[in-house]
Structure formats: structure tokens, C-alpha cells
N, C-alpha and C. Protein backbone atom coordinates (compact mmCIF):
# COMPACT_ATOMS: atom_id res chain seq x y z
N UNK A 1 54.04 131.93 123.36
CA UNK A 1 53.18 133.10 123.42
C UNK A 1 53.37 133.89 122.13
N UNK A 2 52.59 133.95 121.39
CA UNK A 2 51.88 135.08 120.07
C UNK A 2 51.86 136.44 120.44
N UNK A 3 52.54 137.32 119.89
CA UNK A 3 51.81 139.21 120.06
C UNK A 3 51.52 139.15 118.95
N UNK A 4 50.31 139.76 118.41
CA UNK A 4 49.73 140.04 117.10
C UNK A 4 49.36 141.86 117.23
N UNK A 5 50.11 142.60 116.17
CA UNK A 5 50.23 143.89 116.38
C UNK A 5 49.92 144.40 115.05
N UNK A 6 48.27 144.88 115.35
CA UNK A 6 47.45 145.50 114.41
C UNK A 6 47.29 146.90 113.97
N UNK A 7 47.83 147.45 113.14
CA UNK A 7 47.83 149.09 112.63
C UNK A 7 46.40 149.59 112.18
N UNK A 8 45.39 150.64 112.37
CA UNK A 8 44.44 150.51 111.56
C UNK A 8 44.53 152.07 110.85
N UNK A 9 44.72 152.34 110.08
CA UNK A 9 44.38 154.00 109.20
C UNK A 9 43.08 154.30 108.84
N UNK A 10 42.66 155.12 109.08
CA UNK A 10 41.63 156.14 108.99
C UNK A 10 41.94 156.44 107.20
N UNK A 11 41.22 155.91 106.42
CA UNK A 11 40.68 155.99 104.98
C UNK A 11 39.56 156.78 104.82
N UNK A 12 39.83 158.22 103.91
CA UNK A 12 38.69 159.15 103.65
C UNK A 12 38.43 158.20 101.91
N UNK A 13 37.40 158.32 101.49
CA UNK A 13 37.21 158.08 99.91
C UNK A 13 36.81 159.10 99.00
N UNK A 14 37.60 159.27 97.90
CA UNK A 14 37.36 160.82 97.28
C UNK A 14 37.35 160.17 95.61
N UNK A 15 36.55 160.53 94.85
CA UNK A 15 36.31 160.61 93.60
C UNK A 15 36.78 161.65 92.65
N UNK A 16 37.56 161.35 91.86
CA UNK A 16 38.19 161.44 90.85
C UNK A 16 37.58 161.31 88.94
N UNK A 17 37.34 162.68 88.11
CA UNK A 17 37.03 161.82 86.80
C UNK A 17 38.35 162.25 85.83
N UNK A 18 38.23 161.32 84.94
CA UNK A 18 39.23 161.41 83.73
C UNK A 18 38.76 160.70 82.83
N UNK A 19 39.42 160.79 81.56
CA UNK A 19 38.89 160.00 80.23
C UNK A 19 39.26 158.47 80.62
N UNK A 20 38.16 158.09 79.87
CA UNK A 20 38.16 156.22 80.65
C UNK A 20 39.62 155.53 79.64
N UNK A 21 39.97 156.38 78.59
CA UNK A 21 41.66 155.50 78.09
C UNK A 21 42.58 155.88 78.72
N UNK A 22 42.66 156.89 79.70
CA UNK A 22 43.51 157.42 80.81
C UNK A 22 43.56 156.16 81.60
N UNK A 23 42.39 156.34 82.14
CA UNK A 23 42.08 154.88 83.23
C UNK A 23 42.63 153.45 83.25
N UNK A 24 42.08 153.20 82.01
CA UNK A 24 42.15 152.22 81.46
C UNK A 24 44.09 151.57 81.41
N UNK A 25 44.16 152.56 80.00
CA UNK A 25 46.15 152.65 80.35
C UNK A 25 46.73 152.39 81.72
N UNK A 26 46.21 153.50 83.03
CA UNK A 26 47.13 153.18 83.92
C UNK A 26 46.50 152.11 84.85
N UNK A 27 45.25 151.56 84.74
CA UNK A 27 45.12 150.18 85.78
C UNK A 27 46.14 149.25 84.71
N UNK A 28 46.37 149.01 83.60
CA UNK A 28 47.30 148.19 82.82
C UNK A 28 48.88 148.37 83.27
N UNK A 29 48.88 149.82 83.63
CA UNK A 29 50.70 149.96 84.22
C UNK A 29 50.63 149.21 85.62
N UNK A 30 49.32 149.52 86.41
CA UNK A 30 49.35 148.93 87.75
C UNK A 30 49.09 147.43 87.62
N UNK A 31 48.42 146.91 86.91
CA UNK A 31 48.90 145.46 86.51
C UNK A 31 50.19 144.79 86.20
N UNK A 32 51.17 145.54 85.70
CA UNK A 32 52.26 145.40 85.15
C UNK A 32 53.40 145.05 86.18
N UNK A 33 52.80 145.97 87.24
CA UNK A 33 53.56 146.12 88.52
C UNK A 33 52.88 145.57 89.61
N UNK A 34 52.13 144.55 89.26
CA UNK A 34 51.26 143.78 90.27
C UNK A 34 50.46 144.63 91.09
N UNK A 35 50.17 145.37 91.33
CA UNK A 35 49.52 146.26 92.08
C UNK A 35 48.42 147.03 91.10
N UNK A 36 47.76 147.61 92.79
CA UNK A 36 45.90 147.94 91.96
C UNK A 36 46.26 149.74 91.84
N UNK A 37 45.42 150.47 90.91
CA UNK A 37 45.42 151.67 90.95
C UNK A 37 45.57 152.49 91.83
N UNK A 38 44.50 152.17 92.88
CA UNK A 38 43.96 152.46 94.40
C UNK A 38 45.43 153.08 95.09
N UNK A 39 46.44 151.82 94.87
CA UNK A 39 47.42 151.49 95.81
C UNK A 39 48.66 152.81 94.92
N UNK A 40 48.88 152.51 93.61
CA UNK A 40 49.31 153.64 93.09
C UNK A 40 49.21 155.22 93.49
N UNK A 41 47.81 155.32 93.60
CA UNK A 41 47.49 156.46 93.74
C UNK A 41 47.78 157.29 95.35
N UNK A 42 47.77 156.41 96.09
CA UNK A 42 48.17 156.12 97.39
C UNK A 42 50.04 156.44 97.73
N UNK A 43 50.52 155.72 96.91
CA UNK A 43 52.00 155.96 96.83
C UNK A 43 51.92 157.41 96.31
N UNK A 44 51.51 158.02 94.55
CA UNK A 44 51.51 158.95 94.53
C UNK A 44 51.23 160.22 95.81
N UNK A 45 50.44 159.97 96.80
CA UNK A 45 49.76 161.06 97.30
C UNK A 45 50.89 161.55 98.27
N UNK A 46 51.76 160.17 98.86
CA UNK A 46 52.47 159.75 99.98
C UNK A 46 53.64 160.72 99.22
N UNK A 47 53.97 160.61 98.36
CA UNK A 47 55.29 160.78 97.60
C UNK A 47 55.29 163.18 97.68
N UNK A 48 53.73 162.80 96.93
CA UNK A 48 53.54 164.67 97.10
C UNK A 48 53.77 165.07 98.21
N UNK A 49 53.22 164.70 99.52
CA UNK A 49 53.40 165.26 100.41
C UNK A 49 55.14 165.33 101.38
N UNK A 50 55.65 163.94 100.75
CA UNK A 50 56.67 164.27 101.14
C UNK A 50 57.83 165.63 100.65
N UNK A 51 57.60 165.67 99.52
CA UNK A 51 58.10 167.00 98.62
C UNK A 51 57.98 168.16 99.67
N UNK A 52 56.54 168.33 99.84
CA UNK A 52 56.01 169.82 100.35
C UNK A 52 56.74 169.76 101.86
N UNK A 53 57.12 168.41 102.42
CA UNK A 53 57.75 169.01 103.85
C UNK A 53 59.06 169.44 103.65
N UNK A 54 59.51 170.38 104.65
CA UNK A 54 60.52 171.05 104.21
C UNK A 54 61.71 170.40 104.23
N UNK A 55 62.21 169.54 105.57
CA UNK A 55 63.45 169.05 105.54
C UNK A 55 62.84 167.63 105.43
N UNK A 56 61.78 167.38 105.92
CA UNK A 56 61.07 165.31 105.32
C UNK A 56 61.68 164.96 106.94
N UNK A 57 60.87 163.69 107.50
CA UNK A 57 61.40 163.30 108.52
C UNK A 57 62.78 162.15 107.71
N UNK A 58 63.47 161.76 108.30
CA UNK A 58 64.90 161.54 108.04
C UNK A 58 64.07 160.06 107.67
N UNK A 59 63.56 159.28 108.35
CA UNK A 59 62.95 157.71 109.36
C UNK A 59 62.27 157.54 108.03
N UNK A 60 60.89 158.49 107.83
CA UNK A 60 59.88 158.63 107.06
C UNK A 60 60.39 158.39 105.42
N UNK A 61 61.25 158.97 104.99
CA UNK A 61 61.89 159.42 103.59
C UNK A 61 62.53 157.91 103.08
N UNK A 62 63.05 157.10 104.43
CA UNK A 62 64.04 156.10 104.47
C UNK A 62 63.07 154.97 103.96
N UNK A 63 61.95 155.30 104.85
CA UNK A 63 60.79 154.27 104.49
C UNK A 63 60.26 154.17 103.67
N UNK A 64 60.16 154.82 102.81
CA UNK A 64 59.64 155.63 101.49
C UNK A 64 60.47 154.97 100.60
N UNK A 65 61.49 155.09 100.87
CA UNK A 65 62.75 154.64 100.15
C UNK A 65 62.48 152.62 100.07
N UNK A 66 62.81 152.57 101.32
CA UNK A 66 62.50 150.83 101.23
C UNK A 66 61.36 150.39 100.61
N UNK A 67 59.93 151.15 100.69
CA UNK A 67 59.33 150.53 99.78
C UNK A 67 59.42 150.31 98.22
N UNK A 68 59.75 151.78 97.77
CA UNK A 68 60.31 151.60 96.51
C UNK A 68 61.10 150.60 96.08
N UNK A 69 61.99 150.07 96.83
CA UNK A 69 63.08 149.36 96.50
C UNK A 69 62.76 147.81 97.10
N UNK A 70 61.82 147.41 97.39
CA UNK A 70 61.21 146.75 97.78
C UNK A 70 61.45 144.72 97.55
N UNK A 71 62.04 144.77 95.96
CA UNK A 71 62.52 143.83 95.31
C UNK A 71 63.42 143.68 95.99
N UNK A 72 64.52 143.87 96.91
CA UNK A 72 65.85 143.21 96.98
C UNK A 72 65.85 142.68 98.42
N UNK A 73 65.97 141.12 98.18
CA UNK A 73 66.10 140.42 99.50
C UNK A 73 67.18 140.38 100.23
N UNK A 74 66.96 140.91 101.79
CA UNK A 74 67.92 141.11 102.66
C UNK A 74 68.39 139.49 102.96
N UNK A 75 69.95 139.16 102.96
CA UNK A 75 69.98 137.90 103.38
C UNK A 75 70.76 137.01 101.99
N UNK A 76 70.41 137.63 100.63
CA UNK A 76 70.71 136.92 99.55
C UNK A 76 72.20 137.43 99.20
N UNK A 77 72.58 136.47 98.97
CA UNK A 77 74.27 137.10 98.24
C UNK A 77 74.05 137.32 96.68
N UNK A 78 74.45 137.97 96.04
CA UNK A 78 74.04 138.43 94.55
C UNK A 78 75.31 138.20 93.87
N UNK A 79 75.11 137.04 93.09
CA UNK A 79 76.33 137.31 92.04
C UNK A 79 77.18 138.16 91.62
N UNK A 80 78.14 138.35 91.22
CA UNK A 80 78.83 139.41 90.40
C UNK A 80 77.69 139.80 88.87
N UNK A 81 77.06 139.28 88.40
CA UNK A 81 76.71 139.53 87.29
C UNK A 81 74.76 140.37 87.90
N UNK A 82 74.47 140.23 89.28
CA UNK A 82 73.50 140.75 89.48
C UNK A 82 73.55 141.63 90.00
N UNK A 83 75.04 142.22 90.78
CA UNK A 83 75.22 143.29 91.22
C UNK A 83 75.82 144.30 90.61
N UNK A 84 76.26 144.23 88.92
CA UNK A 84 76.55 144.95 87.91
C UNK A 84 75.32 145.08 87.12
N UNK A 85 74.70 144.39 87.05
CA UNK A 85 73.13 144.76 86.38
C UNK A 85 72.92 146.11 86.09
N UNK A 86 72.55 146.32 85.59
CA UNK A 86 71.85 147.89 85.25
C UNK A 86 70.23 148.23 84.61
């Protein structure tokens, strides 16, 4: 037996202008980082609002956190020379 457990968010769409070498530059940073502007801008918005709450939910902040950090596989043992990395 399969459970398949579907999230759906409510997406408003809002327009934005700036100089198109603004643009341009940061869809190239969001390339850089595999990811689309859209999705950037999205993290940015997530990130402001967490600021403005006063104490942040504890859960929420954590999650916030794991995505950022997103690169490191649970499960892998890391060398001595990858866990001094900097």
C-alpha cells in the first residue's frame, strides 16, 4: 500500500521592474546555484519575514536552516579533510 501526500500553496503573482543588467546579473547568480530567480526571490521573501517575527517559530527557523544547508548528506561519514574544510 502507497500514501501519496500532496501539499498545495496558494501563489499570488506580483510584478516587479528593475534595470534589465540587474536582472540579467542575478538570473546568472541563480544559475550558478542551480536554481531559477523565481525560487530566489521566494527564499528572499521567506527569509524577511522571518526577521520581522519577534521570537520566529523555533520548528520554522530550523527549517529555514536545513534548507540553506541543504548540501550535506545525512548518512555519509566525511573524512577528516572534509570536515576541516572551510
Amino acid at each position: 500500500m502507497c500514501t501519496l501526500v500532496v501539499y498545495t500553496y496558494i501563489m499570488k503573482n506580483i510584478t516587479f521592474s528593475a534595470k534589465a543588467d540587474a536582472i540579467d546579473q542575478a538570473r546568472e547568480v541563480a544559475k550558478q546555484k542551480h536554481t531559477t530567480l523565481n525560487e530566489m526571490f521566494r527564499q528572499w521573501l521567506e527569509e524577511i519575514n522571518e526577521r520581522q517575527s519577534p521570537d520566529g517559530d523555533v520548528a520554522d527557523r530550523l527549517g529555514a536552516l536545513w534548507k540553506r544547508i541543504n548540501y550535506l548528506c545525512v548518512g555519509k561519514k566525511l573524512s577528516r579533510d572534509e570536515m576541516n574544510e572551510r
